[in-house]
C-alpha atoms as a PDB file:
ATOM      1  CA  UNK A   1     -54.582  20.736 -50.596  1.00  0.00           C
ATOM      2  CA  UNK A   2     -54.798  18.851 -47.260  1.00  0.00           C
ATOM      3  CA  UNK A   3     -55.717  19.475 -43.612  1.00  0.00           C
ATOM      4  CA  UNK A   4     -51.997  20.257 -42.714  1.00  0.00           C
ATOM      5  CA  UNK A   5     -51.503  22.872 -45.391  1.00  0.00           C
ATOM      6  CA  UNK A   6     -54.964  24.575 -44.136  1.00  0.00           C
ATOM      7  CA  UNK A   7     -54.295  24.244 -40.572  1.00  0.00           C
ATOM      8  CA  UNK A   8     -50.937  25.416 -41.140  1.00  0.00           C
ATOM      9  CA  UNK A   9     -52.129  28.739 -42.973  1.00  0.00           C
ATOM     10  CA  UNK A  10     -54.781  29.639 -40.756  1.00  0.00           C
ATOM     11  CA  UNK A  11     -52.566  29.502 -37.792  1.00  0.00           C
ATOM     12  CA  UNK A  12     -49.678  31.778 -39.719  1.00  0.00           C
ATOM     13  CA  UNK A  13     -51.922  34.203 -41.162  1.00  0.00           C
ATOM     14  CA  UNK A  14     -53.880  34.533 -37.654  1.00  0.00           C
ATOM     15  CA  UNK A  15     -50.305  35.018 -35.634  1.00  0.00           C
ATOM     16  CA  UNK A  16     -48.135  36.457 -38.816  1.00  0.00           C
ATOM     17  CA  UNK A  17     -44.987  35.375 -36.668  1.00  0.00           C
ATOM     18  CA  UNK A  18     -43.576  32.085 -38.079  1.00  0.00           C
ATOM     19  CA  UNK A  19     -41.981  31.461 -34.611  1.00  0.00           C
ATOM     20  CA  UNK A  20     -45.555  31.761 -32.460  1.00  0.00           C
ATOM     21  CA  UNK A  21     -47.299  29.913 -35.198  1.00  0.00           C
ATOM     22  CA  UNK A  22     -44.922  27.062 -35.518  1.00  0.00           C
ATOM     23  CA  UNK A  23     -44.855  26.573 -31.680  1.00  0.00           C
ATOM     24  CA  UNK A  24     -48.419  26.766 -31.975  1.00  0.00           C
ATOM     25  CA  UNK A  25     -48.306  24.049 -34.626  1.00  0.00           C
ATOM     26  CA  UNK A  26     -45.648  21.939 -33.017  1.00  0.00           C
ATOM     27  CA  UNK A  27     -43.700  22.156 -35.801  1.00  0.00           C
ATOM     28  CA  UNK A  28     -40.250  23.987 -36.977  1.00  0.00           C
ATOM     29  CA  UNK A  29     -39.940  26.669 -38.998  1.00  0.00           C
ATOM     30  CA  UNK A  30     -39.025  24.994 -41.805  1.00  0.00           C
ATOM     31  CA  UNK A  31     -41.537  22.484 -41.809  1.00  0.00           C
ATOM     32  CA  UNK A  32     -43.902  25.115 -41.484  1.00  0.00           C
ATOM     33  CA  UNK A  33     -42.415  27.177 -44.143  1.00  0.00           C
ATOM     34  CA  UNK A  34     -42.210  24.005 -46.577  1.00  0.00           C
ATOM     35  CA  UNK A  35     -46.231  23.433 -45.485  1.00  0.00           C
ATOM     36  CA  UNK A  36     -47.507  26.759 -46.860  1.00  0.00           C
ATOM     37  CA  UNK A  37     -45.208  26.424 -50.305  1.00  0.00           C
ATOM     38  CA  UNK A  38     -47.166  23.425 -50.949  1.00  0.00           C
ATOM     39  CA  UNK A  39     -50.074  25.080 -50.533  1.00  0.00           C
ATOM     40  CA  UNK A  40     -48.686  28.231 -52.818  1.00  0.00           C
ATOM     41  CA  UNK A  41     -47.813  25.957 -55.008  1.00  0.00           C
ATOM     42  CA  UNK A  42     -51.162  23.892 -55.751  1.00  0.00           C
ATOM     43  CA  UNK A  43     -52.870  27.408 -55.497  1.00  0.00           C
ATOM     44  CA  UNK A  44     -51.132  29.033 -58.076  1.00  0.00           C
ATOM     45  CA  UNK A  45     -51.154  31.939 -56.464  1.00  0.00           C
ATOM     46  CA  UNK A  46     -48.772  33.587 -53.530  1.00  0.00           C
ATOM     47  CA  UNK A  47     -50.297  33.847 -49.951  1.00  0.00           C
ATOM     48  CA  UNK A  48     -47.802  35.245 -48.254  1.00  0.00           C
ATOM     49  CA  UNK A  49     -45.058  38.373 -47.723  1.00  0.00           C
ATOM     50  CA  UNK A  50     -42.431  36.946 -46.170  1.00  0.00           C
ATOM     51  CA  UNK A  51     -39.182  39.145 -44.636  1.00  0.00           C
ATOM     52  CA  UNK A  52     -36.893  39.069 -41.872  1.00  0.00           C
ATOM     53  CA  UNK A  53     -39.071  41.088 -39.674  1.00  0.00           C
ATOM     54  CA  UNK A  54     -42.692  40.368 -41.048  1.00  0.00           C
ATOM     55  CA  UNK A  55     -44.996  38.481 -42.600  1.00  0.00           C
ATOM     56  CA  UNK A  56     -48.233  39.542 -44.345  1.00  0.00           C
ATOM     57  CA  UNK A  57     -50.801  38.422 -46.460  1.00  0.00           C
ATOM     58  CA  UNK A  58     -50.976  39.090 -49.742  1.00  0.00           C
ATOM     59  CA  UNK A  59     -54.736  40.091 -51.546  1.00  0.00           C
ATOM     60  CA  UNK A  60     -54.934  36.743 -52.553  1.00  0.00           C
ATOM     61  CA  UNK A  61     -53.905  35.656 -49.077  1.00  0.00           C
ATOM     62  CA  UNK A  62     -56.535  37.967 -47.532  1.00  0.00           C
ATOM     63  CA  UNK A  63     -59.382  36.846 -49.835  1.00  0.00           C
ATOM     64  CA  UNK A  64     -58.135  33.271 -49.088  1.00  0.00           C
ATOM     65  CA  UNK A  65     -58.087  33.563 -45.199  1.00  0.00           C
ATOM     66  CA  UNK A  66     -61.721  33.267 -44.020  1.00  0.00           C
ATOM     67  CA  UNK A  67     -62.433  30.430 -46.523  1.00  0.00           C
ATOM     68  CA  UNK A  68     -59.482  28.703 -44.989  1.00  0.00           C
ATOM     69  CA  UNK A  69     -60.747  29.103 -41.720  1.00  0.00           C
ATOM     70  CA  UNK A  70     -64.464  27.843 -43.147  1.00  0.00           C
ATOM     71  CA  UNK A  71     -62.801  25.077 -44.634  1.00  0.00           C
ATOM     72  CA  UNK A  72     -61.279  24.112 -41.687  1.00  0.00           C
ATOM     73  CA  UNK A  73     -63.472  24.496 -39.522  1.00  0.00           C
ATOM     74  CA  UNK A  74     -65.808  21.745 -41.549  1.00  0.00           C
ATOM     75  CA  UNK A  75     -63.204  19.415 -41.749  1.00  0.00           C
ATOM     76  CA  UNK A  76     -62.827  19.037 -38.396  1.00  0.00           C
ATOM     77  CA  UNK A  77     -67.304  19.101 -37.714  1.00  0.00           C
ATOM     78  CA  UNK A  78     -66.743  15.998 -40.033  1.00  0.00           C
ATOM     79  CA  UNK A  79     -64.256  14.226 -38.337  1.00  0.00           C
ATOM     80  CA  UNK A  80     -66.438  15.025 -34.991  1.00  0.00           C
ATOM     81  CA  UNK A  81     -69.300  13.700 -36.610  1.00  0.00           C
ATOM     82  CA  UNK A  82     -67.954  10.519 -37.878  1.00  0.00           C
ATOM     83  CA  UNK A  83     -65.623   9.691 -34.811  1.00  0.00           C
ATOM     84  CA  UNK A  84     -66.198   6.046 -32.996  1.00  0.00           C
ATOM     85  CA  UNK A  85     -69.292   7.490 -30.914  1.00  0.00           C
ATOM     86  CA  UNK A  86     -67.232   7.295 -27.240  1.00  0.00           C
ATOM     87  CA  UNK A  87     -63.997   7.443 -28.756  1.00  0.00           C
ATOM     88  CA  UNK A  88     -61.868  10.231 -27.025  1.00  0.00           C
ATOM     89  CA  UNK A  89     -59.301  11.292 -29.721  1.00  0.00           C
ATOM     90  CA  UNK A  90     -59.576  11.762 -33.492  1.00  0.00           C
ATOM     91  CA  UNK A  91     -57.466  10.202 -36.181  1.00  0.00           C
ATOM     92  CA  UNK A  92     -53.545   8.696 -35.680  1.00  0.00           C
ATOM     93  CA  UNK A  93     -51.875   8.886 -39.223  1.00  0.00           C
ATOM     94  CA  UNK A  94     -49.273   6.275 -38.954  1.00  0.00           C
ATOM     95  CA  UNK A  95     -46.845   5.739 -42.209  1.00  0.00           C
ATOM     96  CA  UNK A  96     -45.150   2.435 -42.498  1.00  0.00           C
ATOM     97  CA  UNK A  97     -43.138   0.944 -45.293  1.00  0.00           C
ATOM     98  CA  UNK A  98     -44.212  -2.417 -46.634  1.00  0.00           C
ATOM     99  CA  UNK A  99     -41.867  -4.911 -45.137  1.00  0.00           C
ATOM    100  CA  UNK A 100     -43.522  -3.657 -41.854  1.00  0.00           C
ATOM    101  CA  UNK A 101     -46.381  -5.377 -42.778  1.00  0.00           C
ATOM    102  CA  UNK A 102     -44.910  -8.744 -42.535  1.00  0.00           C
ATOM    103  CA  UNK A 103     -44.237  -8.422 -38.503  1.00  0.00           C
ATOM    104  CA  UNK A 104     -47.046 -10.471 -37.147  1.00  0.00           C
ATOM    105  CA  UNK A 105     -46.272  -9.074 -33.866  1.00  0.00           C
ATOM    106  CA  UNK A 106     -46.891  -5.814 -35.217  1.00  0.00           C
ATOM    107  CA  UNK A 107     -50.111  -6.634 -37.005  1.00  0.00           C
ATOM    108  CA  UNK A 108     -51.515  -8.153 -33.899  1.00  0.00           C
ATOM    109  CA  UNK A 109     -50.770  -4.814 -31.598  1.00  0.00           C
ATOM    110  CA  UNK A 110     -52.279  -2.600 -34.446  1.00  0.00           C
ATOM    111  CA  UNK A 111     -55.000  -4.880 -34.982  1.00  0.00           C
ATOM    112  CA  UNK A 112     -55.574  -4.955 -31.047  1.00  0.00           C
ATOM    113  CA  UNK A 113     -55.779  -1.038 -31.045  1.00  0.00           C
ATOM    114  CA  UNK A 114     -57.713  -1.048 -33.903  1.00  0.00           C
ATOM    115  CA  UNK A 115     -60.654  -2.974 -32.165  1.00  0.00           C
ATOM    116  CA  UNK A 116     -60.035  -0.379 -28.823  1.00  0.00           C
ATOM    117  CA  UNK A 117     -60.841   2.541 -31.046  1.00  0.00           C
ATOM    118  CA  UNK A 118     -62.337   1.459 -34.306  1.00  0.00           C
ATOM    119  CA  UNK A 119     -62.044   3.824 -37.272  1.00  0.00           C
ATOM    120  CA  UNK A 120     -59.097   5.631 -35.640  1.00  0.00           C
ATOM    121  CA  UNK A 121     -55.731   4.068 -37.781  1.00  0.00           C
ATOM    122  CA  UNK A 122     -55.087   6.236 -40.755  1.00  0.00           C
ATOM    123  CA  UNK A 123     -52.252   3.667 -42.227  1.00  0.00           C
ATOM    124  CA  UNK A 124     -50.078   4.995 -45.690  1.00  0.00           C
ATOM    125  CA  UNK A 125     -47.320   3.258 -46.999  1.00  0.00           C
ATOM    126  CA  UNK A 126     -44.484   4.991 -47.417  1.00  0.00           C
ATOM    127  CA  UNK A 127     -40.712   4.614 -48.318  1.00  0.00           C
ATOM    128  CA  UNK A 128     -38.215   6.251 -45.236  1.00  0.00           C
ATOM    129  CA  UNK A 129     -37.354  10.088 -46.837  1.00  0.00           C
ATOM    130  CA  UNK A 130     -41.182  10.021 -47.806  1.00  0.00           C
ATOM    131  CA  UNK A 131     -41.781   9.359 -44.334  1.00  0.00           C
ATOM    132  CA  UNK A 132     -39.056  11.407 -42.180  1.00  0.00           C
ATOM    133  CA  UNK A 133     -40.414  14.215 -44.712  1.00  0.00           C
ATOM    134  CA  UNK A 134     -43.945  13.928 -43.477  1.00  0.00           C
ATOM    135  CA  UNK A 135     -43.214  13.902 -39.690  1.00  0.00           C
ATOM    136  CA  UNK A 136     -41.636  16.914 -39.960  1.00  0.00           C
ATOM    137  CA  UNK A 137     -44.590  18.380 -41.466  1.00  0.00           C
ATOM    138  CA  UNK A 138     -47.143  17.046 -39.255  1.00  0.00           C
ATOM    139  CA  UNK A 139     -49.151  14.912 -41.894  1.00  0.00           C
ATOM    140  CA  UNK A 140     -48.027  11.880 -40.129  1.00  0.00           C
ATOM    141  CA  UNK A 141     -48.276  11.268 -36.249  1.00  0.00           C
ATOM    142  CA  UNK A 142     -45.815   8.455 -36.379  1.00  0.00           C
ATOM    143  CA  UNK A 143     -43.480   6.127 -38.574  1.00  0.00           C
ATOM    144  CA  UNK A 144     -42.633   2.494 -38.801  1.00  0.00           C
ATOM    145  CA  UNK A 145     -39.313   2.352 -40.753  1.00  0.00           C
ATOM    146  CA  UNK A 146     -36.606   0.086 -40.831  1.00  0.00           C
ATOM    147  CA  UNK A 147     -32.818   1.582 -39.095  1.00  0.00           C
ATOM    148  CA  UNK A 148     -30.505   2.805 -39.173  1.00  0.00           C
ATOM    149  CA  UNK A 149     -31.479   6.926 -38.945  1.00  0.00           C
ATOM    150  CA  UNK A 150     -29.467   9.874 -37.715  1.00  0.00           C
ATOM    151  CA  UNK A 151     -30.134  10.975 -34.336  1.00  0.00           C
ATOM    152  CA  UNK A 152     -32.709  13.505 -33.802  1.00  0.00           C
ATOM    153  CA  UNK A 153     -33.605  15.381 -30.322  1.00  0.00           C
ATOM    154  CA  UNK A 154     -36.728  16.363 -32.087  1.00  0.00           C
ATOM    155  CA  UNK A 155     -38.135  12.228 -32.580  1.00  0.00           C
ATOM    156  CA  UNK A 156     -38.461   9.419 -29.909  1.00  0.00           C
ATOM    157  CA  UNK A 157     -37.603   6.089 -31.226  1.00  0.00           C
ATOM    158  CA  UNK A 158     -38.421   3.043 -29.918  1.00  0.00           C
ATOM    159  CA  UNK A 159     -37.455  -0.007 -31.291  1.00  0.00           C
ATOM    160  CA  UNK A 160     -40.456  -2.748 -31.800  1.00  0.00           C
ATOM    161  CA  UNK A 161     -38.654  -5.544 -33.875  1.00  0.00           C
ATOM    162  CA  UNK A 162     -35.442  -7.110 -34.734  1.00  0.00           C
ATOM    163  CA  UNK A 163     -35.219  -9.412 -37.803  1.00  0.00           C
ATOM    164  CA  UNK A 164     -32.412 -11.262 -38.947  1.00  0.00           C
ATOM    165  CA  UNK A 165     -30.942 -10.767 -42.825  1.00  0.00           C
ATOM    166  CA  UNK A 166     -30.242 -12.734 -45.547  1.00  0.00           C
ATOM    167  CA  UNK A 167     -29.662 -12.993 -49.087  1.00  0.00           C
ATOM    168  CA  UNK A 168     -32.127 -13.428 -51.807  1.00  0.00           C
ATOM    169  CA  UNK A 169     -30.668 -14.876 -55.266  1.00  0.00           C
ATOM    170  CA  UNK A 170     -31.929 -15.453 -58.507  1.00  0.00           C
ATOM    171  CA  UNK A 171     -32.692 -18.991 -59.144  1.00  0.00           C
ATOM    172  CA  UNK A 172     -29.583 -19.035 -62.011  1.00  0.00           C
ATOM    173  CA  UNK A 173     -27.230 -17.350 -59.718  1.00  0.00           C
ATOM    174  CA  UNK A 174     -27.920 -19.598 -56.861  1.00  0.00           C
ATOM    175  CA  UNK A 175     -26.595 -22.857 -58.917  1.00  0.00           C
ATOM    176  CA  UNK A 176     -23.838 -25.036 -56.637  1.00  0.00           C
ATOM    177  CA  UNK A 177     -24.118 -22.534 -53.637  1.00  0.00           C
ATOM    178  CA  UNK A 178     -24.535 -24.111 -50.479  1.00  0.00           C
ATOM    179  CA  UNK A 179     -25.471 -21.898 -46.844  1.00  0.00           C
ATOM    180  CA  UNK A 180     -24.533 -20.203 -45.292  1.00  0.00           C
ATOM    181  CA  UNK A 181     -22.946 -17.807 -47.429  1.00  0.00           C
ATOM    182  CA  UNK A 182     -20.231 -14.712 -46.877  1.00  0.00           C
ATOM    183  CA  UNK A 183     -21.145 -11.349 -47.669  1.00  0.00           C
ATOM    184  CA  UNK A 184     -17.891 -11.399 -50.026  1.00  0.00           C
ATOM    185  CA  UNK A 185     -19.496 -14.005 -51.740  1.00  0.00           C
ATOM    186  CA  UNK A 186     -21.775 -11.763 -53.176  1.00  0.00           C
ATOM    187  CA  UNK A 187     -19.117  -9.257 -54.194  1.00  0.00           C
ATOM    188  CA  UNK A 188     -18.959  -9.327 -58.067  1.00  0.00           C
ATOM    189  CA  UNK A 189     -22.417  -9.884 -57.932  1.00  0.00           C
ATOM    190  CA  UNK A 190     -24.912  -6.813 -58.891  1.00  0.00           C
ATOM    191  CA  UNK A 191     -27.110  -5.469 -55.992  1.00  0.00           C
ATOM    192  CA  UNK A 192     -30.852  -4.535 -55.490  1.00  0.00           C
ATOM    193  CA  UNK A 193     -31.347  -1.619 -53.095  1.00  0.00           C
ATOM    194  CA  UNK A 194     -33.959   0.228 -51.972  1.00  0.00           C
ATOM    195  CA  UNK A 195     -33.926   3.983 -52.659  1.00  0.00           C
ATOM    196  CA  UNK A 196     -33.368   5.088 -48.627  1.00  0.00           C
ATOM    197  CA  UNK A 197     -31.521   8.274 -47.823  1.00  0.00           C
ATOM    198  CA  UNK A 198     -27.478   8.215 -47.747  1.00  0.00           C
ATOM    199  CA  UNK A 199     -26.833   5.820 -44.293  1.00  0.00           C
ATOM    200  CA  UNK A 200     -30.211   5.528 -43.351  1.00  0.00           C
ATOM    201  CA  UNK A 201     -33.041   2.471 -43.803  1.00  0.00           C
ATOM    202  CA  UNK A 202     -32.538  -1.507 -44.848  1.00  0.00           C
ATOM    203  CA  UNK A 203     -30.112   0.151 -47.921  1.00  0.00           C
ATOM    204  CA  UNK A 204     -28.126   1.901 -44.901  1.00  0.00           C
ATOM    205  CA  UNK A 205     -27.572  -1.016 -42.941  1.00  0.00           C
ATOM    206  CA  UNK A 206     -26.607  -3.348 -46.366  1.00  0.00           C
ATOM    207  CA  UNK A 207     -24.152  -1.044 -47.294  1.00  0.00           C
ATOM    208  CA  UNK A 208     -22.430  -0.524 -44.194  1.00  0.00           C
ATOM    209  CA  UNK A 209     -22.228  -4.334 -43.914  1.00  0.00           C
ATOM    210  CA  UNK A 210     -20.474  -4.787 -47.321  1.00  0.00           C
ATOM    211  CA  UNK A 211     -18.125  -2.385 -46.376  1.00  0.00           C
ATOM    212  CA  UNK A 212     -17.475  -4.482 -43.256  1.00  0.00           C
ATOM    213  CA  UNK A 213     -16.446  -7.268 -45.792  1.00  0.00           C
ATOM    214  CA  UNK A 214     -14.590  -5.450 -47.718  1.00  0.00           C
ATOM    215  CA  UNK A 215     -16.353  -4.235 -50.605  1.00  0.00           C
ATOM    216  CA  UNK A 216     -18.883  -1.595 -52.136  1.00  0.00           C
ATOM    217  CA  UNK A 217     -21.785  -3.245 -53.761  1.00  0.00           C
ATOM    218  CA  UNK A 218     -22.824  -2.499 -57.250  1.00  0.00           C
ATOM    219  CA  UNK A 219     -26.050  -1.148 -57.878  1.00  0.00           C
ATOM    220  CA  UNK A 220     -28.167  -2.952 -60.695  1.00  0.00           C
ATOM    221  CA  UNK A 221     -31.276  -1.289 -60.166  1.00  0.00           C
ATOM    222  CA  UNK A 222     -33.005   0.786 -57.227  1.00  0.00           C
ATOM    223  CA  UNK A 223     -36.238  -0.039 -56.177  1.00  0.00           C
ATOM    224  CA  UNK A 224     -38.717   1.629 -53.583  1.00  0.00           C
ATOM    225  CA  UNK A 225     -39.683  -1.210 -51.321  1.00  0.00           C
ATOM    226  CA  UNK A 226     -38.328  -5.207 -50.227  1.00  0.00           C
ATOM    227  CA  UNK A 227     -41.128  -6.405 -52.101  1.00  0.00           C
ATOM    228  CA  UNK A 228     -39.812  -4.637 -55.437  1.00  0.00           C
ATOM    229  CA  UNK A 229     -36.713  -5.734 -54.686  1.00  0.00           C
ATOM    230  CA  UNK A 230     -37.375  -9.838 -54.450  1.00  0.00           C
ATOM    231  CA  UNK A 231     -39.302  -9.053 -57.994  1.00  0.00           C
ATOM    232  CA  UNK A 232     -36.544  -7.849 -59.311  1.00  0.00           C
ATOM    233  CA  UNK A 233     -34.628 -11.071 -58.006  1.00  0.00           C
ATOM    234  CA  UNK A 234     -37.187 -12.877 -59.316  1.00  0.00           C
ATOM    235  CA  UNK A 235     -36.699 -11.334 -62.594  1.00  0.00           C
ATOM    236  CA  UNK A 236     -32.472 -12.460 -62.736  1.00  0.00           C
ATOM    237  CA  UNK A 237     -31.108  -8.968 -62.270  1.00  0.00           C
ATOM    238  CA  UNK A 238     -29.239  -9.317 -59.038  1.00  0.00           C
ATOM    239  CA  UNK A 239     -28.842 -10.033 -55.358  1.00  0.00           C
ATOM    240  CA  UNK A 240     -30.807  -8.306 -52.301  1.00  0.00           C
ATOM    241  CA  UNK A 241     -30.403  -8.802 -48.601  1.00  0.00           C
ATOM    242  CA  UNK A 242     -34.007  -9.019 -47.282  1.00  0.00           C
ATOM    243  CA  UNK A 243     -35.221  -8.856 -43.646  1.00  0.00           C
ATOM    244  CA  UNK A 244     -35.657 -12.891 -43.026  1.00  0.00           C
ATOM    245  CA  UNK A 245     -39.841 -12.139 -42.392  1.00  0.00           C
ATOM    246  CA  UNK A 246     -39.481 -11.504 -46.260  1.00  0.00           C
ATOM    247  CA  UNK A 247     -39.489 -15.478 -47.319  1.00  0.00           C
ATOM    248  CA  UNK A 248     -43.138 -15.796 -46.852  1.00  0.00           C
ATOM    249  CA  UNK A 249     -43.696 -13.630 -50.044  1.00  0.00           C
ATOM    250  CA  UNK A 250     -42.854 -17.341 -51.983  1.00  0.00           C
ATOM    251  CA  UNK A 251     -41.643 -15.549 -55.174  1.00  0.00           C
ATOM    252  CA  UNK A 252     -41.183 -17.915 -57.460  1.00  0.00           C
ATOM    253  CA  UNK A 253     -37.507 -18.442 -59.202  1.00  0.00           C
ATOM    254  CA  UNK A 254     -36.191 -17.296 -55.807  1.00  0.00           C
ATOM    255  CA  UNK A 255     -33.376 -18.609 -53.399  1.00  0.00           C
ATOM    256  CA  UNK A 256     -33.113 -18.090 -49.285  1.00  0.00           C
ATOM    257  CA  UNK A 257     -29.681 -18.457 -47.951  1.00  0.00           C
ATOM    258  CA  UNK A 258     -28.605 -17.684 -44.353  1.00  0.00           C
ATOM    259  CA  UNK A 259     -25.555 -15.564 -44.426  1.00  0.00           C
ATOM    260  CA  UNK A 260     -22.695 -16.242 -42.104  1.00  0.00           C
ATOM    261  CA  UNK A 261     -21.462 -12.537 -41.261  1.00  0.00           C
ATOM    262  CA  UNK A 262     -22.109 -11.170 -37.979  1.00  0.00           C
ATOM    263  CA  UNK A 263     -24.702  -8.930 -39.413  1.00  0.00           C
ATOM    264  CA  UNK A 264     -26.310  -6.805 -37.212  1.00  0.00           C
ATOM    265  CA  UNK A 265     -30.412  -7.420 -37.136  1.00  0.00           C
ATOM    266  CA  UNK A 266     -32.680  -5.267 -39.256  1.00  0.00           C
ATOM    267  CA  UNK A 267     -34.287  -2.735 -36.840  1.00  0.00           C
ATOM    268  CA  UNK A 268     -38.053  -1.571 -37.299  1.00  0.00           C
ATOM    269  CA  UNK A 269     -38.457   1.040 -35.545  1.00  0.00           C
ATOM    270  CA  UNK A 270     -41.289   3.323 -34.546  1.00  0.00           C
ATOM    271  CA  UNK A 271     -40.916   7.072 -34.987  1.00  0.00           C
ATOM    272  CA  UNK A 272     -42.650  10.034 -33.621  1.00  0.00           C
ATOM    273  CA  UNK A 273     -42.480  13.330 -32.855  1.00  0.00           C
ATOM    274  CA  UNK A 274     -41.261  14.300 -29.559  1.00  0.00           C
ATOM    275  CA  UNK A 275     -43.486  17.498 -29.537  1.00  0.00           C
ATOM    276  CA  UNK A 276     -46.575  15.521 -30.380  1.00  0.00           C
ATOM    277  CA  UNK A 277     -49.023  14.834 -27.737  1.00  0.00           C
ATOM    278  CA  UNK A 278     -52.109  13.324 -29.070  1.00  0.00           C
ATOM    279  CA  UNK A 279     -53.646  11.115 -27.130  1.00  0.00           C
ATOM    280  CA  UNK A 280     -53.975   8.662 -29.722  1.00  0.00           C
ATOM    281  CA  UNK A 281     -50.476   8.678 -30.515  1.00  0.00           C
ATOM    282  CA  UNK A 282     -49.518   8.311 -26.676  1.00  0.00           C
ATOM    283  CA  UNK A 283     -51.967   4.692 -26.470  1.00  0.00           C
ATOM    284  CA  UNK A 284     -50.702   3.317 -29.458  1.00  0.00           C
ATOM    285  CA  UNK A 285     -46.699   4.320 -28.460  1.00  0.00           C
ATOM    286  CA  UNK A 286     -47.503   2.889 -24.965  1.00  0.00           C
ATOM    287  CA  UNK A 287     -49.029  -0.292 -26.757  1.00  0.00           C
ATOM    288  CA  UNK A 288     -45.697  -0.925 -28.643  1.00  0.00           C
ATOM    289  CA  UNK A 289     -43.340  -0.245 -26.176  1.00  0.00           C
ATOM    290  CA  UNK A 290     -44.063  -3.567 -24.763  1.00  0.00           C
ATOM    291  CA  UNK A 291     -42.468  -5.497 -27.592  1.00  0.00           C
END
């Protein structure tokens, strides 16, 4: 159970109109209905009558409702209470997967707004569905993923870095290759990906570039983040195109070669929600935007 699930509850069972409460909430429906079956769900118990005209609370629901609202209501005394003392916003949940990490441009603006407002950055690592999933839902202010993603009139985007790729090769595999290298080089090879939704993320952007050259590649094993994947390299199970920031990892039994397709630069991008206005969220979004 988490602040979102409460927050979201408290606000449906005061307004019993998914549509008020979710424009209350800033959220969508759905992301609002998905909210409160989490919270069904770690209850064990069913909060809510839902049909197409009403929605009520259950006993359990009613009986839950004003220790919600105490709950709540302490949670956010405590985040008063241990607030910056003349800081002027509350906590900025930012998710961000791994490879993020190794943008020193980034970590240098987030480090910057971290001495502004000490104790503010909430950071999470998190792979991109994980992610898009949680904006949605309001547990995360913002996102730092890599492109592509489908277009969305409910997110603003902005771009913060562009990073070249290139291929990462077991130490066996790399034997008499010279740079730079095709993409259809790599063709019989077997592939690392990342496990990013269907044309989305790093994984998007690979496999959209081998079809460019002419093939589809073969997945040896999925893995959840660039740093898995150059492990698995490591290991001798297959190829991966990496963001070029990637080489300062220094795994060992690993080979760096510059490829010579017109590959289009991996994209980090920086996510919110176009509905969101906390003032937090605003700074830090201004902050980037100079990149």
């Amino acid at each position: 159970m988490n602040f979102r699930q409460l927050e979201s509850f408290v606000t449906l069972a005061s307004e019993l109109h998914f549509g008020r409460a979710a424009a209350l909430l800033h959220l969508s429906q759905p992301a609002l209905s998905q909210q409160i079956r989490k919270l069904e769900r770690e209850l064990n118990k069913q909060l809510l009558v839902r049909s197409s005209r009403k929605v009520s609370l259950t006993s359990e629901g009613a009986r839950f409702y004003p220790l919600a609202r105490q709950a709540l209501a302490h949670y956010q005394k405590a985040e008063a209470l241990i607030a910056p003392e003349g800081d002027e916003f509350s906590a900025v949940h930012v998710g961000y997967v791994g490879s993020a990490l190794m943008s020193e441009t980034l970590l240098e603006q987030l480090r910057l707004f971290e001495q502004n407002h000490q104790g503010v950055l909430r950071l999470q690592e998190a792979n991109v569905q994980t992610q898009l999933s949680m904006l949605e839902t309001s547990e995360l202010d913002c996102a730092i993923i890599r492109g592509p993603i489908p277009l969305s009139s409910r997110f603003c985007k902005m771009v913060i870095a562009k990073q070249p790729l290139i291929c990462a090769l077991p130490q066996a595999l790399a034997q008499g290759l010279s740079e730079p290298l095709s993409l259809s080089d790599l063709s019989e090879l077997p592939f690392i990906l990342i496990e990013d939704p269907p044309g989305t993320g790093l994984t998007g952007a690979i496999i959209a570039a081998c079809d460019k050259a002419g093939f589809v590649p073969r997945y040896q094993q999925s893995v959840v983040s660039v740093n898995a994947a150059l492990a698995m390299v490591a290991i001798g199970l297959g190829a991966a195109i990496i963001p070029q920031c990637m080489v300062s990892q220094n795994f060992a039994k690993v080979c760096y070669f510059q490829l010579k397709d017109e590959l289009a630069p991996s994209e980090l991008l920086f996510l919110y929600r176009r509905n969101n206005h906390h003032p937090g969220l605003i700074e830090l979004a201004s902050q980037l935007d100079v990149l």
